[in-house]
N, C-alpha and C. Protein backbone atom coordinates (compact mmCIF):
# COMPACT_ATOMS: atom_id res chain seq x y z
N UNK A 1 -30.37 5.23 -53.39
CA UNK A 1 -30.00 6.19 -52.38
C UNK A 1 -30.27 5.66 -50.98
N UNK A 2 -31.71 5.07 -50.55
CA UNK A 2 -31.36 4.22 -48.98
C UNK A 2 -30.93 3.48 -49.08
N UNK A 3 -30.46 2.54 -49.89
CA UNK A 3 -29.22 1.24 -49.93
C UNK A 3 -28.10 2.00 -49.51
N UNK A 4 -27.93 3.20 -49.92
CA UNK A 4 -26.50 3.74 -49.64
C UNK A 4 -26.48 4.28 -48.47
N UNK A 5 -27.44 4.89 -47.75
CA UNK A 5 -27.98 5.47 -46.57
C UNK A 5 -27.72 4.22 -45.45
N UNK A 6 -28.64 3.05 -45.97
CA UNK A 6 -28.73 2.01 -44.47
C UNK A 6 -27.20 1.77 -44.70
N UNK A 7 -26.38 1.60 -45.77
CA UNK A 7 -25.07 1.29 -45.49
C UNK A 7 -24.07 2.13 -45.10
N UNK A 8 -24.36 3.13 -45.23
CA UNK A 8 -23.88 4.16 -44.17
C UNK A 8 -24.35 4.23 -42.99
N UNK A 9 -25.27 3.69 -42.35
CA UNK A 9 -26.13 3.82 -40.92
C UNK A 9 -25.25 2.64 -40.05
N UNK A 10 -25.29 1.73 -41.29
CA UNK A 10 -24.35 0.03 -40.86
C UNK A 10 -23.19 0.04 -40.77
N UNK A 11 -22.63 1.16 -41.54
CA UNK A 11 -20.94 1.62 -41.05
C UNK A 11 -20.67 2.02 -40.37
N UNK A 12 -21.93 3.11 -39.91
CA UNK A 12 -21.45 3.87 -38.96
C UNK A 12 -21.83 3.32 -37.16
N UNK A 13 -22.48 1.85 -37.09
CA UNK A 13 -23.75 1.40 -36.08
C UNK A 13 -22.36 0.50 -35.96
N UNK A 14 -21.65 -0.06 -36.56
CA UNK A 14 -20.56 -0.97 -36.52
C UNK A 14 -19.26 -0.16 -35.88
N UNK A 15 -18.86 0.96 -36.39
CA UNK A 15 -17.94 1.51 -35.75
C UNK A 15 -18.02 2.16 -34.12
N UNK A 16 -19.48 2.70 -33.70
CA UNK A 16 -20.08 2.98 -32.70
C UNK A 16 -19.58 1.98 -31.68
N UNK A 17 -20.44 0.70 -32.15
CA UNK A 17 -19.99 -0.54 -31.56
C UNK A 17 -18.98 -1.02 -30.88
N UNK A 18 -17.96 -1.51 -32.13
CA UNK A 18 -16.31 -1.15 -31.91
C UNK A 18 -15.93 -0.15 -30.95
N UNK A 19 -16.55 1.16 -30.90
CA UNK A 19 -15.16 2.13 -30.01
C UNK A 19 -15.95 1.79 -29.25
N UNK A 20 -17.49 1.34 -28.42
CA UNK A 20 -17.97 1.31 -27.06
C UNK A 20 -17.23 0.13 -26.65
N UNK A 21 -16.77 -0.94 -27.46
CA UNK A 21 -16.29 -2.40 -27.03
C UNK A 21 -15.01 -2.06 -26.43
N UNK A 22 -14.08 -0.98 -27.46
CA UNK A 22 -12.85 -0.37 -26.92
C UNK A 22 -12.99 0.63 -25.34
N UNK A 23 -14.27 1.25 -25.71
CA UNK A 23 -14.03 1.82 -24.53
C UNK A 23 -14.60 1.25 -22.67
N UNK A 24 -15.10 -0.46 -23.42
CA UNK A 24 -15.48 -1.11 -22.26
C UNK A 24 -14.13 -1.40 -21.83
N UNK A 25 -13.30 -1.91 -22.79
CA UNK A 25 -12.41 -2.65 -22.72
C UNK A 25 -11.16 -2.06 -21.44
N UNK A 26 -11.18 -0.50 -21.66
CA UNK A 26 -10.27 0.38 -20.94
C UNK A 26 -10.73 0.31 -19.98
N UNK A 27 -12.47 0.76 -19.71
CA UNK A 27 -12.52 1.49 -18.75
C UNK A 27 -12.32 -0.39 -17.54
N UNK A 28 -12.59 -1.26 -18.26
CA UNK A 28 -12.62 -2.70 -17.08
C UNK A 28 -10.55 -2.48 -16.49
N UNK A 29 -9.88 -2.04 -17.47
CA UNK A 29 -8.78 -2.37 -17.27
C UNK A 29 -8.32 -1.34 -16.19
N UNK A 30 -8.72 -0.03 -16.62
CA UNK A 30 -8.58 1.14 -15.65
C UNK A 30 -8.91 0.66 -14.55
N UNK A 31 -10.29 -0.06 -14.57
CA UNK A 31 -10.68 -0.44 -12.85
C UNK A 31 -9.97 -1.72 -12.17
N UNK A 32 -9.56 -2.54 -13.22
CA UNK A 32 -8.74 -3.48 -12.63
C UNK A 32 -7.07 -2.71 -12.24
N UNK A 33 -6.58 -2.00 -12.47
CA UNK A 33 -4.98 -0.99 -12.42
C UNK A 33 -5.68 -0.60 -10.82
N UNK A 34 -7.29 0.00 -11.14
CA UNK A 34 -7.48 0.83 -9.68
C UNK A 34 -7.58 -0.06 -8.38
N UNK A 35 -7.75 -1.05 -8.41
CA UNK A 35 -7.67 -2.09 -7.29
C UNK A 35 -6.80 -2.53 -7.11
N UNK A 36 -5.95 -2.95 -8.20
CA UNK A 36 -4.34 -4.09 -8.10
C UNK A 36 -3.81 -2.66 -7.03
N UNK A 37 -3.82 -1.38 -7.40
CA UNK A 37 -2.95 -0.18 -6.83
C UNK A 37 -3.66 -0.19 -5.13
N UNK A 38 -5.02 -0.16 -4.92
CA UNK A 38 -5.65 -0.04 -4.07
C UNK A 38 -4.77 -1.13 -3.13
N UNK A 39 -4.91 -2.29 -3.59
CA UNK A 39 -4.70 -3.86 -2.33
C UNK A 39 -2.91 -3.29 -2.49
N UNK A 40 -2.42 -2.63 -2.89
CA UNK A 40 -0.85 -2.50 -2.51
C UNK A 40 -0.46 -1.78 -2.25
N UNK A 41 -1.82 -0.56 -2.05
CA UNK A 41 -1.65 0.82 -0.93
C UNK A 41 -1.82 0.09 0.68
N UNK A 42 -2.77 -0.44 0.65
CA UNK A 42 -3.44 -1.45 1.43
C UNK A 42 -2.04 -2.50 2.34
N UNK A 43 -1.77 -3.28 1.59
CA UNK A 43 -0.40 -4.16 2.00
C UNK A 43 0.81 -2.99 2.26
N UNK A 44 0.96 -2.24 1.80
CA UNK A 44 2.16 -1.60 2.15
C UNK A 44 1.48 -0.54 3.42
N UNK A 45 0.23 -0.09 3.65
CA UNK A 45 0.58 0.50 5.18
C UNK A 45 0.22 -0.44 6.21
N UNK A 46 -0.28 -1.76 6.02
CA UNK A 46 0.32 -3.10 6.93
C UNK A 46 1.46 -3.17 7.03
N UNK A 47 2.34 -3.13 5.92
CA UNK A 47 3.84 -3.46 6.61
C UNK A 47 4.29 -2.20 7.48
N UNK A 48 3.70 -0.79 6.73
CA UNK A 48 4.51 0.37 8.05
C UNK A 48 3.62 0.42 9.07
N UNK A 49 2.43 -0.01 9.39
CA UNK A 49 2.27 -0.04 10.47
C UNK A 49 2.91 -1.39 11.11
N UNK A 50 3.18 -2.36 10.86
CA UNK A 50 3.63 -3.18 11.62
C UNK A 50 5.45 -3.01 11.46
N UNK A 51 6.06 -2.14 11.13
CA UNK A 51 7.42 -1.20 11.54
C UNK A 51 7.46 -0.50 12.63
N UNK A 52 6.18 0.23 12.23
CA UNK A 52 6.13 1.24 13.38
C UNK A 52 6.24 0.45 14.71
N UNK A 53 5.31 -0.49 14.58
CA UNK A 53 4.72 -1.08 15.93
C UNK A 53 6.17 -1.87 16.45
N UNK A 54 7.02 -2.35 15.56
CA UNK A 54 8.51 -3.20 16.12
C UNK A 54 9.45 -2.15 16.47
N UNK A 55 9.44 -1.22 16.09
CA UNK A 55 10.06 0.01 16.47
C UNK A 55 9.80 0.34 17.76
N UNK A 56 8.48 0.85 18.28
CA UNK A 56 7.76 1.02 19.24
C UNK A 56 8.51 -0.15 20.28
N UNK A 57 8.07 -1.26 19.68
CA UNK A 57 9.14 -2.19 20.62
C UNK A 57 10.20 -2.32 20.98
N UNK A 58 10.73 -2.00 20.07
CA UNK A 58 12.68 -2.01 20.04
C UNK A 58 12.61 -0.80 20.91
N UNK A 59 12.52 0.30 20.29
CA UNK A 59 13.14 1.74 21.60
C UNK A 59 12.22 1.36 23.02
N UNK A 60 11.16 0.74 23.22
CA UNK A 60 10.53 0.07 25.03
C UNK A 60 11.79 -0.46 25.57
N UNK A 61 12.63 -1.86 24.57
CA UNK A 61 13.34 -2.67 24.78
C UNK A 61 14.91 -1.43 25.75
N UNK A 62 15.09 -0.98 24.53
CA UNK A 62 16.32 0.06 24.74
C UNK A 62 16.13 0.83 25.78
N UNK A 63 14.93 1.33 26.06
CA UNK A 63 15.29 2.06 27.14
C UNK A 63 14.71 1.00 28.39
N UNK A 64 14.31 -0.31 28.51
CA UNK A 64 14.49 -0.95 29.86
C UNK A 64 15.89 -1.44 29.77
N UNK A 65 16.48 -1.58 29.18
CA UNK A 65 17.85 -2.54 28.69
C UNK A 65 18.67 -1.12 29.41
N UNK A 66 18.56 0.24 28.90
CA UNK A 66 19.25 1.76 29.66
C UNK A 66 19.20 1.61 30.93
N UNK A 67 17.96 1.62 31.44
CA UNK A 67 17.66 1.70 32.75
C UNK A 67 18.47 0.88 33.89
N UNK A 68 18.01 -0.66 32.83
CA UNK A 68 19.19 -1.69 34.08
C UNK A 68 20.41 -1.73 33.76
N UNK A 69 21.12 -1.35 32.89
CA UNK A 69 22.55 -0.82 32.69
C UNK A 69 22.75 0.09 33.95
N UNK A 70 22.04 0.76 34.18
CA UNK A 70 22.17 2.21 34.98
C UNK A 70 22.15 1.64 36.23
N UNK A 71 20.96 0.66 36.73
CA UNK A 71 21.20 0.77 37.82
C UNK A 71 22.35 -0.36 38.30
N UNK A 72 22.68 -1.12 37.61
CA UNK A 72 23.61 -2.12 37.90
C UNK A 72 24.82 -1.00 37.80
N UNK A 73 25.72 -0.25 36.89
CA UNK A 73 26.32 0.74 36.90
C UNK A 73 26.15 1.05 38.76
N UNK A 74 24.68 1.80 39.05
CA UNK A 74 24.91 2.62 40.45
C UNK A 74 24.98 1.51 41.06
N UNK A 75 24.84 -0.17 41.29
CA UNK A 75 24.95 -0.55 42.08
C UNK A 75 26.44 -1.44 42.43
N UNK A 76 27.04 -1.30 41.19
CA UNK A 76 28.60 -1.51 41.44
C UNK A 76 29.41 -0.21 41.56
N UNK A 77 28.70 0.87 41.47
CA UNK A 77 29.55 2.19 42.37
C UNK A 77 29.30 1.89 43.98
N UNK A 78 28.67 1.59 44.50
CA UNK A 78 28.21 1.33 45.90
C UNK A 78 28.61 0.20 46.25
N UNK A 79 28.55 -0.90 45.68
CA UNK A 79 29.43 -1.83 45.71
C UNK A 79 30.95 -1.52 46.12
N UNK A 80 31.27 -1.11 45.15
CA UNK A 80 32.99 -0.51 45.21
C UNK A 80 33.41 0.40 46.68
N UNK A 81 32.14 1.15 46.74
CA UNK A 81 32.75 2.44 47.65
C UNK A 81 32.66 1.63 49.06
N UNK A 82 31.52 0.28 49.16
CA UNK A 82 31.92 -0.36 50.47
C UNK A 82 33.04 -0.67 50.66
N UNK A 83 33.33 -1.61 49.38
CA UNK A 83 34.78 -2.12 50.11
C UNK A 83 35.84 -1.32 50.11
């Protein structure tokens, strides 16, 4: 009867084993998924912030590029109306 007991203790000390090895196994992988996701939350609001920021540039650009349209515009109306 404890021959059958420790070998039930050994079946059951072995399977214990096993699912903690399984459940190392997840939880390393879970944390490796949680970082790979982390560094490419990470890289992707580097790239929109550096959108934003060329954007920011481009409409500066557009509206100095408006401006001297405009005044070259008023200054070939005045131009014109001399001669």
């Amino acid at each position: 009867m404890k021959a059958y007991k420790v070998a039930k203790l050994f079946q059951t000390m072995a399977i214990v084993i096993l699912n903690m090895g399984n459940l190392t196994l997840e939880v390393n992988t879970l944390k490796n998924i949680s970082v790979t996701r982390e560094k490419e939350k990470a890289m992707l609001h580097e790239e929109l912030d550096k959108e934003r920021e060329f954007q920011k540039g481009y409409k500066h650009n557009v509206e100095i590029w408006r401006k001297n349209m405009a005044k070259a515009e008023w200054k070939n109306k005045i131009f014109i109306r001399n001669l």
